[in-house]
Protein backbone atom coordinates (compact mmCIF):
# COMPACT_ATOMS: atom_id res chain seq x y z
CA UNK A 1 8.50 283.84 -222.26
CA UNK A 2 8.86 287.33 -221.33
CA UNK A 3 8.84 289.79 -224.58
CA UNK A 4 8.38 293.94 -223.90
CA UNK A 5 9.45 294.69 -227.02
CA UNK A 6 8.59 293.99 -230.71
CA UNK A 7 7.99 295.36 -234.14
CA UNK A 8 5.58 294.31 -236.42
CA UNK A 9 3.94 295.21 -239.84
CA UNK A 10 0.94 296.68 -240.14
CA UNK A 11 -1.38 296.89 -242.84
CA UNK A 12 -5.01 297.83 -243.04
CA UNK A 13 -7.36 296.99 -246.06
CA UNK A 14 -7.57 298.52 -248.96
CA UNK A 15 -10.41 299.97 -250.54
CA UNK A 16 -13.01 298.25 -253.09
CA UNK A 17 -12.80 299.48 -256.13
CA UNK A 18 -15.56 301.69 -257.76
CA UNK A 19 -17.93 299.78 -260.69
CA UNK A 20 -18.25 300.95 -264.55
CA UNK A 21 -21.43 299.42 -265.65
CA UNK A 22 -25.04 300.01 -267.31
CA UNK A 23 -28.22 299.17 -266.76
CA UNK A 24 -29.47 296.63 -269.27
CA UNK A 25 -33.38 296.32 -268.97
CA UNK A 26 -35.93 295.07 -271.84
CA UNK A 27 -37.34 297.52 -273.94
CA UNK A 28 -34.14 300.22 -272.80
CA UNK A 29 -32.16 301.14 -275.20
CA UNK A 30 -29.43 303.21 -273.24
CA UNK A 31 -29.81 302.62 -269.52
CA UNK A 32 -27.87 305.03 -267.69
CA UNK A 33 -25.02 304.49 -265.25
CA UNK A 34 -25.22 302.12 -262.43
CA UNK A 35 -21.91 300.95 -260.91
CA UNK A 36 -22.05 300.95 -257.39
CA UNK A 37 -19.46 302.23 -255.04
CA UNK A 38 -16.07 300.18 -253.33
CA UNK A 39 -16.25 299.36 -250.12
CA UNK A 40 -13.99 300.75 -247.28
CA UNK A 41 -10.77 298.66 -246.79
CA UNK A 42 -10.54 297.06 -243.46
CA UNK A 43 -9.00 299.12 -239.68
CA UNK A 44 -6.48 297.30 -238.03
CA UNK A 45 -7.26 298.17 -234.51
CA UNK A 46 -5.64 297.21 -231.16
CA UNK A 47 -7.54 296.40 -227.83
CA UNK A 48 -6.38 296.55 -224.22
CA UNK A 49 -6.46 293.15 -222.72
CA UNK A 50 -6.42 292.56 -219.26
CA UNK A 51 -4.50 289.01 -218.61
CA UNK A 52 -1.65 289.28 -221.02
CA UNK A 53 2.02 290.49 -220.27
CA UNK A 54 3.87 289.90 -222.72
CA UNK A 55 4.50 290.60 -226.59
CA UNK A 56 5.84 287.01 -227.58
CA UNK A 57 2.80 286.86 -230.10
CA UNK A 58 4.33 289.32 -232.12
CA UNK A 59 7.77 287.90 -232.41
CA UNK A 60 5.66 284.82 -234.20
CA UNK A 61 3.09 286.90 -236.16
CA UNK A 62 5.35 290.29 -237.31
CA UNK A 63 2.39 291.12 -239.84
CA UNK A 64 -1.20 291.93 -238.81
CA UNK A 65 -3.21 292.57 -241.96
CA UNK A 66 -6.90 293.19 -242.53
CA UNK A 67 -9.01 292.77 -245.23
CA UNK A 68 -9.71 294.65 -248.28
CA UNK A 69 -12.54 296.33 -249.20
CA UNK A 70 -14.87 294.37 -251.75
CA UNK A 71 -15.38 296.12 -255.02
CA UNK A 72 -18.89 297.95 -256.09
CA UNK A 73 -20.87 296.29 -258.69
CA UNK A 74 -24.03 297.30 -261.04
CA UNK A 75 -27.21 297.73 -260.35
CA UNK A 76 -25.54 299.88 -257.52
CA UNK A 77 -24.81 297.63 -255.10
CA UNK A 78 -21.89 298.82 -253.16
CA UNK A 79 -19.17 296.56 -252.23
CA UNK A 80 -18.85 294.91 -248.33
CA UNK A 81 -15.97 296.43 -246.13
CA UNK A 82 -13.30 295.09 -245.52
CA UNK A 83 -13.27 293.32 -242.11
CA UNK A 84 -11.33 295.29 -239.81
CA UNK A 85 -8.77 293.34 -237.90
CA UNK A 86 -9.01 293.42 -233.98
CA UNK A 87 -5.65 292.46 -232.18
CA UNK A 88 -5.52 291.86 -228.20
CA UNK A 89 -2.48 293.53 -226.74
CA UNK A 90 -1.46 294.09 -223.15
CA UNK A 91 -2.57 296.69 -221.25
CA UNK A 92 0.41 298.98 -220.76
CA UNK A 93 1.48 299.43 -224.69
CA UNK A 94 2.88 301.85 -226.69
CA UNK A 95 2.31 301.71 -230.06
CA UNK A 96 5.16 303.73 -232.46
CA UNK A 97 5.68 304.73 -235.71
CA UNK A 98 8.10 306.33 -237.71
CA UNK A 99 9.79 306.82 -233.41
CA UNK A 100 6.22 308.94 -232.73
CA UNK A 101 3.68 307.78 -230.31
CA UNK A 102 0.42 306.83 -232.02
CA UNK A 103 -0.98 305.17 -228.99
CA UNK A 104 -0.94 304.07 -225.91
CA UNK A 105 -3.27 301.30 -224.57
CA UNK A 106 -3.36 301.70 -220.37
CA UNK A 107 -7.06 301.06 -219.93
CA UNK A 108 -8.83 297.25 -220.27
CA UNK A 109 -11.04 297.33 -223.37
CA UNK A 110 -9.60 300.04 -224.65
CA UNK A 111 -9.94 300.36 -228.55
CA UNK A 112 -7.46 302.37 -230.48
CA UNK A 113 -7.43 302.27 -234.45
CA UNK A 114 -3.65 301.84 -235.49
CA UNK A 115 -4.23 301.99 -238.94
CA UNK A 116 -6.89 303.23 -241.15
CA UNK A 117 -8.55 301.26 -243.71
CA UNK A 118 -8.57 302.95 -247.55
CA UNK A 119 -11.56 304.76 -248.90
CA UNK A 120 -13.17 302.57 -251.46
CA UNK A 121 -13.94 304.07 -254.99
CA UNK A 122 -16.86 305.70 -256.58
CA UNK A 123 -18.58 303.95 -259.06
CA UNK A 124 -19.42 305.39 -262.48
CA UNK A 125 -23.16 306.07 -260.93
CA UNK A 126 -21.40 308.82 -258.63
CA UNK A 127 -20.31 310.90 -261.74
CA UNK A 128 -23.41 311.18 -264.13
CA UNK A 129 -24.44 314.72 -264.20
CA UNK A 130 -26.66 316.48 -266.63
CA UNK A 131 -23.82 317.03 -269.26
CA UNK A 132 -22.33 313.79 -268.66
CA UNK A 133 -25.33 310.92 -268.79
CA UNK A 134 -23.09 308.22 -269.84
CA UNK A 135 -19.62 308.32 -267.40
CA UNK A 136 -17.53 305.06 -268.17
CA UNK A 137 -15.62 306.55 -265.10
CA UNK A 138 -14.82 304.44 -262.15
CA UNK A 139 -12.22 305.39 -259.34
CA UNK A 140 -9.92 302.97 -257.88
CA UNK A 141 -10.13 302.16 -253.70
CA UNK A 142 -7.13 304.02 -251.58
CA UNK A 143 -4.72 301.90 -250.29
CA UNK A 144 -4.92 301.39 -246.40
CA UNK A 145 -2.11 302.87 -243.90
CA UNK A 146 1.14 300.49 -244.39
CA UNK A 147 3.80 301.03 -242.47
CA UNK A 148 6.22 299.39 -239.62
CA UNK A 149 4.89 299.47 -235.89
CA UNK A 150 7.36 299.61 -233.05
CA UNK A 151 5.94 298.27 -229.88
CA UNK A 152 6.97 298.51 -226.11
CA UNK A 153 5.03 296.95 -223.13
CA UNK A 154 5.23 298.61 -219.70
CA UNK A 155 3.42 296.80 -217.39
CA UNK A 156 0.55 298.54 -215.41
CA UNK A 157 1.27 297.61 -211.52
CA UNK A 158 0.38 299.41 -208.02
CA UNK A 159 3.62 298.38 -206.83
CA UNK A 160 7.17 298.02 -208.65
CA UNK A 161 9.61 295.94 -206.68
CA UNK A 162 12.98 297.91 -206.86
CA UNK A 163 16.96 297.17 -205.00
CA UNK A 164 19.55 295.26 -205.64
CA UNK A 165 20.21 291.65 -206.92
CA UNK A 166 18.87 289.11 -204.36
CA UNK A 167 17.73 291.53 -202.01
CA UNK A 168 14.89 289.36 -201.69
CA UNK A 169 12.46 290.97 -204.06
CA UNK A 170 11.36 287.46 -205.49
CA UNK A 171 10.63 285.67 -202.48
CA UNK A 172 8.24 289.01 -200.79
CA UNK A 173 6.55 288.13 -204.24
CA UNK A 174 6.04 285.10 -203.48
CA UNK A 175 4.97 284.71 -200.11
CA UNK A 176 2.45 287.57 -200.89
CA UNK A 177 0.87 286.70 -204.15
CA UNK A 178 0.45 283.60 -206.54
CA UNK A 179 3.57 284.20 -208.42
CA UNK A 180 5.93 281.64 -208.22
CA UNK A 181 9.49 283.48 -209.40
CA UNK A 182 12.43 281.78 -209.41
CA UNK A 183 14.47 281.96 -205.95
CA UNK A 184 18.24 281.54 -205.10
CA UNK A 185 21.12 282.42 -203.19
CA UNK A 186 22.70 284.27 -206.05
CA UNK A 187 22.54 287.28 -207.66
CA UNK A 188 20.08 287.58 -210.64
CA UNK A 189 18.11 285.56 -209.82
CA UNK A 190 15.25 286.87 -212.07
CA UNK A 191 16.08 287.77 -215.69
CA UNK A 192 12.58 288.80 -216.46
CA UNK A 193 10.13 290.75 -214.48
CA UNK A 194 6.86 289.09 -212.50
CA UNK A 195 4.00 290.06 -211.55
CA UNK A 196 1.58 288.74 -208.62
CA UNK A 197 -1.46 289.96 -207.19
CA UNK A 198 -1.54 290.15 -203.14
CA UNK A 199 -4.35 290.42 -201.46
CA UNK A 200 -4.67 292.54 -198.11
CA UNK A 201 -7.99 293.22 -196.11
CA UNK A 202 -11.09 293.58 -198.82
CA UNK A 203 -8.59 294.65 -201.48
CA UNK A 204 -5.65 293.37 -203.83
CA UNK A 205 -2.61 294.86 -205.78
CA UNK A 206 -0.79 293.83 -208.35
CA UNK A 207 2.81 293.79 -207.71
CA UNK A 208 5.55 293.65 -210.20
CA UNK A 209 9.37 292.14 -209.60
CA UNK A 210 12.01 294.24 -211.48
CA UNK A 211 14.94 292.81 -212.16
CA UNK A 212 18.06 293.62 -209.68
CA UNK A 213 19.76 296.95 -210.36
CA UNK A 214 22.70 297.83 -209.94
CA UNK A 215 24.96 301.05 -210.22
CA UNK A 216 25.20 301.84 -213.34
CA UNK A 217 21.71 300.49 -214.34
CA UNK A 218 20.37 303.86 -216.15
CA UNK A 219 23.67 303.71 -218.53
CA UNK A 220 23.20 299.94 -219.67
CA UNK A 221 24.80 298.22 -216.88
CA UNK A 222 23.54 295.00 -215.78
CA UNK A 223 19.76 294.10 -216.39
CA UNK A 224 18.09 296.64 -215.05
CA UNK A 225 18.11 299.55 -217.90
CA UNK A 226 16.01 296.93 -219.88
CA UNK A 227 13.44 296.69 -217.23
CA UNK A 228 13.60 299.96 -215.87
CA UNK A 229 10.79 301.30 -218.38
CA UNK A 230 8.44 299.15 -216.27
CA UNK A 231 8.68 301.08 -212.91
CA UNK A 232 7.51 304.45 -214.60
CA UNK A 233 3.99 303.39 -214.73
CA UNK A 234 4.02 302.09 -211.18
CA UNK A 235 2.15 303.97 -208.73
CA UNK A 236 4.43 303.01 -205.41
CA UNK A 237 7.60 301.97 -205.50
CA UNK A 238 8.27 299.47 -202.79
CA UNK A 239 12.39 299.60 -201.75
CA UNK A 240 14.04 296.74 -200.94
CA UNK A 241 17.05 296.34 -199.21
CA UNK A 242 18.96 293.38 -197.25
CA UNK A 243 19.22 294.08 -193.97
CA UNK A 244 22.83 292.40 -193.77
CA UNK A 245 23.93 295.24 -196.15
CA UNK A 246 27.09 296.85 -194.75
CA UNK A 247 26.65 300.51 -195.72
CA UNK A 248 22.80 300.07 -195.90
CA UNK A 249 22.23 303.57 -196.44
CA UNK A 250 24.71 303.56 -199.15
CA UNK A 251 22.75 301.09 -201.06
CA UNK A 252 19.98 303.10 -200.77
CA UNK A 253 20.89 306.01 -201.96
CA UNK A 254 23.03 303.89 -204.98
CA UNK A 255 19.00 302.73 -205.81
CA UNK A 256 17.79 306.08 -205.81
CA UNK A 257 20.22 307.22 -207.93
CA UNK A 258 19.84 304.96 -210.71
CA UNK A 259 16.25 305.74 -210.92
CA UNK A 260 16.42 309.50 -211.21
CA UNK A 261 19.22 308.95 -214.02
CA UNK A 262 16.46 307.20 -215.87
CA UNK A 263 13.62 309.21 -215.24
CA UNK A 264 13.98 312.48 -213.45
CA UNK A 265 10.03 312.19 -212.51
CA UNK A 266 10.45 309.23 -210.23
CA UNK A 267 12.00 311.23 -207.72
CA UNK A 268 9.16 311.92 -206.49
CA UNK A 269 7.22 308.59 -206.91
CA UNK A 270 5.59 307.36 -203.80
CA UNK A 271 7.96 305.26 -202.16
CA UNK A 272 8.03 302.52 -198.96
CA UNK A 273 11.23 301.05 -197.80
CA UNK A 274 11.83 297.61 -196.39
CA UNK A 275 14.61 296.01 -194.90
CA UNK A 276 14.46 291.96 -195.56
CA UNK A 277 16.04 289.27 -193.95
CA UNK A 278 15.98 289.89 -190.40
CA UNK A 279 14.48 286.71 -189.25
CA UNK A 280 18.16 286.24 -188.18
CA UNK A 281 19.36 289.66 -186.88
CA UNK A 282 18.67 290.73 -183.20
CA UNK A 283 16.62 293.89 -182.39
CA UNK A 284 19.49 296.16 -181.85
CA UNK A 285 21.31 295.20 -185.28
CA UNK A 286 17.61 295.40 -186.85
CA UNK A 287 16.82 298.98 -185.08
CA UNK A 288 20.08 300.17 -186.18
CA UNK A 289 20.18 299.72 -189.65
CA UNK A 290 16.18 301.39 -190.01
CA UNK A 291 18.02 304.55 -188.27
CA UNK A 292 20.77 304.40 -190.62
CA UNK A 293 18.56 304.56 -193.63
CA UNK A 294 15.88 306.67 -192.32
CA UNK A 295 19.04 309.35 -191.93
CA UNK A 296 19.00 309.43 -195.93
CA UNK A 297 15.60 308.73 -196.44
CA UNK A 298 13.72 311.52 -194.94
CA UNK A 299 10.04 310.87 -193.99
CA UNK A 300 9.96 308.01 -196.41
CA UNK A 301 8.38 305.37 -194.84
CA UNK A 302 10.84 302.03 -193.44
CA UNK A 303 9.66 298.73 -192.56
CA UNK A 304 12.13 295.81 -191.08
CA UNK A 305 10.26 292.26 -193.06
CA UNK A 306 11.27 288.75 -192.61
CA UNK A 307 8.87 287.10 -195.74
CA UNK A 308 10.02 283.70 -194.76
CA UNK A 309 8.95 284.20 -191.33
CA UNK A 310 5.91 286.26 -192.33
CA UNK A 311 7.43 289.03 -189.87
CA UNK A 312 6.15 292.77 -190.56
CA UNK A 313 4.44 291.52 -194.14
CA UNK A 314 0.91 292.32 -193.62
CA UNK A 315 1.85 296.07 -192.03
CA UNK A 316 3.76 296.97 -195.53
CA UNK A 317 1.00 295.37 -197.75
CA UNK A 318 -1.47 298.08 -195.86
CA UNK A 319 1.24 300.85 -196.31
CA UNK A 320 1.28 299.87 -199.79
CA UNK A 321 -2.76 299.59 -200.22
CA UNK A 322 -3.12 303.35 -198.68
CA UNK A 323 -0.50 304.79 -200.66
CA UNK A 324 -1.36 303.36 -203.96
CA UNK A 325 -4.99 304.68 -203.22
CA UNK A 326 -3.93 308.06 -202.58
CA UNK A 327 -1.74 307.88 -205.82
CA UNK A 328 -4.62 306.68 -208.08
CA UNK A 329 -7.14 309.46 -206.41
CA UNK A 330 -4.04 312.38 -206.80
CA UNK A 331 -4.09 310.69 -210.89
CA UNK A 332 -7.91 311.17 -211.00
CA UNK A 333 -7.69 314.55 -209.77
CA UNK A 334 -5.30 315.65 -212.20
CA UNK A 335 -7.02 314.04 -214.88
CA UNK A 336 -10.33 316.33 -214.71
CA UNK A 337 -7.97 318.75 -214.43
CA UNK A 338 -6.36 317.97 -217.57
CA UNK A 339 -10.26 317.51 -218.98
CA UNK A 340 -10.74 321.17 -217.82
CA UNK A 341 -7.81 322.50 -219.52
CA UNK A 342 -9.05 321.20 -223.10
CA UNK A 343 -12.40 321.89 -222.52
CA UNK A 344 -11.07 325.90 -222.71
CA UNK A 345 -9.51 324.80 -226.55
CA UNK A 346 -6.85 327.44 -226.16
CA UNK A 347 -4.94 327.19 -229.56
CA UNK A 348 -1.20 325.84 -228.65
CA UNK A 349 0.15 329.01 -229.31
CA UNK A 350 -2.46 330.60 -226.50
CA UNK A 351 -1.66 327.88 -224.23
CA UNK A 352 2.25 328.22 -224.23
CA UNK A 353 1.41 331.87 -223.37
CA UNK A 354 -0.61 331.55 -220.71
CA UNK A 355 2.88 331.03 -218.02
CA UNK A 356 5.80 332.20 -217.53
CA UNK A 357 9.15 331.78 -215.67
CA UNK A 358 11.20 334.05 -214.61
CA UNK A 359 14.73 333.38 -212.83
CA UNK A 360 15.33 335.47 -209.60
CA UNK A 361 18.76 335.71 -208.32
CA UNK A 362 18.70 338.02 -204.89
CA UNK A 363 21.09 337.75 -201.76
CA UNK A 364 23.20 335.06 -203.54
CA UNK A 365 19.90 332.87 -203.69
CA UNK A 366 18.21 331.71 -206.61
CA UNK A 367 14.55 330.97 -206.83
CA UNK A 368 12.17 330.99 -209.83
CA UNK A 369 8.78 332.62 -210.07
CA UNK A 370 5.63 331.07 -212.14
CA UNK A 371 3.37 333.30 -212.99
CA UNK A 372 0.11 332.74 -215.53
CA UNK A 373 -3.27 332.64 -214.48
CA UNK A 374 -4.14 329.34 -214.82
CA UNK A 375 -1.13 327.83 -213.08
CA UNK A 376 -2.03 330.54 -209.82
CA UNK A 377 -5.17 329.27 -210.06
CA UNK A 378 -4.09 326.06 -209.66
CA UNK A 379 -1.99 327.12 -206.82
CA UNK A 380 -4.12 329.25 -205.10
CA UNK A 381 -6.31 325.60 -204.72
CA UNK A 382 -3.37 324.01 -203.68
CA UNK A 383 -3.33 323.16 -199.77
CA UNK A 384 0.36 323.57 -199.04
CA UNK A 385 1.95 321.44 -196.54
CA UNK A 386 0.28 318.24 -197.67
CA UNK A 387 2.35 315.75 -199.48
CA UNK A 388 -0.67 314.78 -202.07
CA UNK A 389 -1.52 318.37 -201.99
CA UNK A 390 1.99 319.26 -203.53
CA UNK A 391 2.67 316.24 -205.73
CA UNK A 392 -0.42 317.25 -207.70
CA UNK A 393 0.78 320.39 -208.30
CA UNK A 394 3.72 319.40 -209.10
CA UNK A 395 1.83 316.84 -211.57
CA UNK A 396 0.28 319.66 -213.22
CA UNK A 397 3.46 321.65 -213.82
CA UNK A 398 4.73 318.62 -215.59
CA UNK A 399 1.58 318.70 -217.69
CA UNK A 400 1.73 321.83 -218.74
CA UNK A 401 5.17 321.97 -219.86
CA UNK A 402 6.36 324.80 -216.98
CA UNK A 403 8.47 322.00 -214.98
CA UNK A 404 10.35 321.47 -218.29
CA UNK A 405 11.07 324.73 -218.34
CA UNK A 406 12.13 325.09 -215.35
CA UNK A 407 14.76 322.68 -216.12
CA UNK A 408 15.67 324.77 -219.00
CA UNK A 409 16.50 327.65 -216.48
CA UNK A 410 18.56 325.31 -214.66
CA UNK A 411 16.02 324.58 -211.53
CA UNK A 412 17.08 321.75 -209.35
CA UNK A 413 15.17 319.54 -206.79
CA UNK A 414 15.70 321.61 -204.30
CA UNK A 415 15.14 325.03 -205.60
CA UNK A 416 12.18 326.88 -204.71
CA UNK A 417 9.52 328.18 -206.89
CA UNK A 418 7.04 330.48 -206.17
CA UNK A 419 3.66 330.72 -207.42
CA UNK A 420 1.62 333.68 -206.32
CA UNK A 421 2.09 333.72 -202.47
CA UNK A 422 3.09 330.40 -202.09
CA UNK A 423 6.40 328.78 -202.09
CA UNK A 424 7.47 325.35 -202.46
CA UNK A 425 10.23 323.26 -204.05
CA UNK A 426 10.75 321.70 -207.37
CA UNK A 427 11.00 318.35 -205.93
CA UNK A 428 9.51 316.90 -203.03
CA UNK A 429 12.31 316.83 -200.29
């Protein structure tokens, strides 16, 4: 069973409580203070596991609790730690408390600690001091972190299968992977997304079926605003659309729609279009319904598939396979870029200084200028006129908080901003 959301309590150990005692030897009259130390209560922490998709466990086990810590004892002996509690989750999830983000697990093995174990206690021991040679003084261990976790799985694909009910995103998942989805002639088919792993020359990808959308999705229509969370951490977005459609280009755009109403940023997620079905349309009919949606698509690429007849199949897995690479390299890229930034440790205060945006209206046009020096450095490395080239600065814009901003000042997709010399617009186009 399918499960991308649960909640679940958490508590980690608590600490060991700290020892009053005194050392009783022959021939001493007054030993002096000896009681050892509590131990440390116990971390609940959560590890990335690659293999699972799905958060059914929790729905059985809503409390994950680790172990206290042991309490000191004389003679100084310290008590044992608590053992802390390791739990396998999927890769892909976001860990939430109190609504705030406290983690989120996207890489396998992965270790994040979700709650802290309590400090144990001092002992008696810890407070003898020249005017105090006989403490009976002992401090209780700290309780560990307690509190409610909110979790929410979003799967961690190359490719996220996206169109309308039964536009044959279930059976192109199963003809190119191991998944075996459930297939009909009806709308809905799938209730729950899938995920398959197709491989193409010396390489694979992991593809993931999203439920059907349909207009309406991003306001709680239909299935897909529960599933919709699942395509943001896609890297392509694979399009698919019946070829029998009557206004195909229509649907399309419908599609598109839906996703930007969700999340503005996957506008500009690498996309490939496909047109399924045609083992039974002629080449005219086939031709004419690629032009119609190429007309709204613009230099998106469109493929014409048949996956029962294994027509055109192998051509969009390798359109996939180069365009997922180029999205994971762009995501490296701006990752050391993002390493860079910290490794300045502006204060936040510096750092929300260090841009600005200013809105230009001239000639009844408005365009908005970036200025900041890091940003035009950015920029000035920036090699416009290539797609990746663009995204990433885009990327960064996003990362540094000017794109919402730019919002703010009412920027649209199509509205140019200007960095230094350079020129481009908000959204890719």
């Amino acid at each position: 069973m399918f499960v991308d959301t649960a909640k679940v309590f958490i508590s980690a150990g608590k600490g060991g409580d700290g020892a009053v005692s005194f050392r009783h030897e022959i021939y001493v009259e007054k030993g002096g203070p000896d009681g050892g130390v509590g131990g440390d209560g116990g971390d609940v922490i959560f590890v990335a596991t690659d293999g699972l998709n799905t958060l059914i466990d929790f729905r059985y086990k809503p409390e994950l609790k680790a172990k206290p810590g042991e309490n000191g004892s004389k003679c100084d002996r310290s008590g044992a730690a608590g053992d802390p509690l390791y739990v396998k989750v999927p890769m892909g999830t976001i860990v939430r408390r109190a609504g705030n983000v406290i983690a989120d697990l996207t890489e396998k093995g992965q270790e994040v600690v979700i709650a802290k174990g309590g400090e144990g206690g001092s002992g008696n021991a810890h407070f003898k001091s020249s005017v105090r040679q006989a403490p009976r003084i002992a401090e209780k261990g700290e309780m560990g972190e307690i509190f409610e976790a909110e979790l929410e799985l979003r799967l961690l694909a190359d490719v996220g299968l996206v169109g309308f009910p039964n536009a044959g995103k279930s059976t192109f998942l199963s003809v190119v992977s191991n998944a075996r989805p459930e297939i009909a002639d009806y709308a809905f088919t799938t209730l729950t997304p899938n995920l398959g792993v197709a491989d193409i020359d010396s390489s694979s990808l992991l593809i993931a079926d999203i439920p059907g959308l349909i207009e309406g999705a991003s306001e709680g229509k239909g299935l897909g605003d529960a599933f919709l969370r699942h395509v943001e951490r896609t890297a392509v977005l694979l399009h698919l659309i019946d070829a029998y459609t009557d206004d195909i280009a229509g649907a399309y755009t419908t599609i598109r729609s839906e996703l930007t109403k969700y999340n503005v940023d996957l506008t500009d997620r690498p996309e490939i279009i496909a047109l399924t079905k045609i083992e039974g349309l002629d080449d005219d009919i086939i031709q004419m319904q690629v032009d119609a949606v190429k007309a709204v698509a613009g230099n998106t690429p469109v493929f014409a598939i048949s996956s029962i007849a294994h027509k055109g199949i192998t051509e969009v897995l390798r359109a996939l396979q180069q365009k997922v690479a180029k999205s994971r390299e762009l995501a490296a890229i701006i990752e050391d870029e993002d390493e860079d930034i910290e490794t300045i440790s502006l204060s936040q205060t510096k750092l929300d200084e260090s841009w600005k945006v200013e809105r230009v209206e001239e000639d009844e046009k408005i365009y908005f200028v970036v200025s900041g020096e890091k940003i035009e450095r950015f920029a000035r490395r920036t090699i416009f006129g290539s797609y990746e080239a663009e995204n990433r600065l885009r990327d960064i814009l996003k990362k540094l908080g000017i794109a919402h901003e730019l919002r703010r000042r009412g920027a649209q997709g199509d509205s140019f901003i200007h960095i230094g010399e350079n020129r481009f617009t908000f959204l890719e186009q």
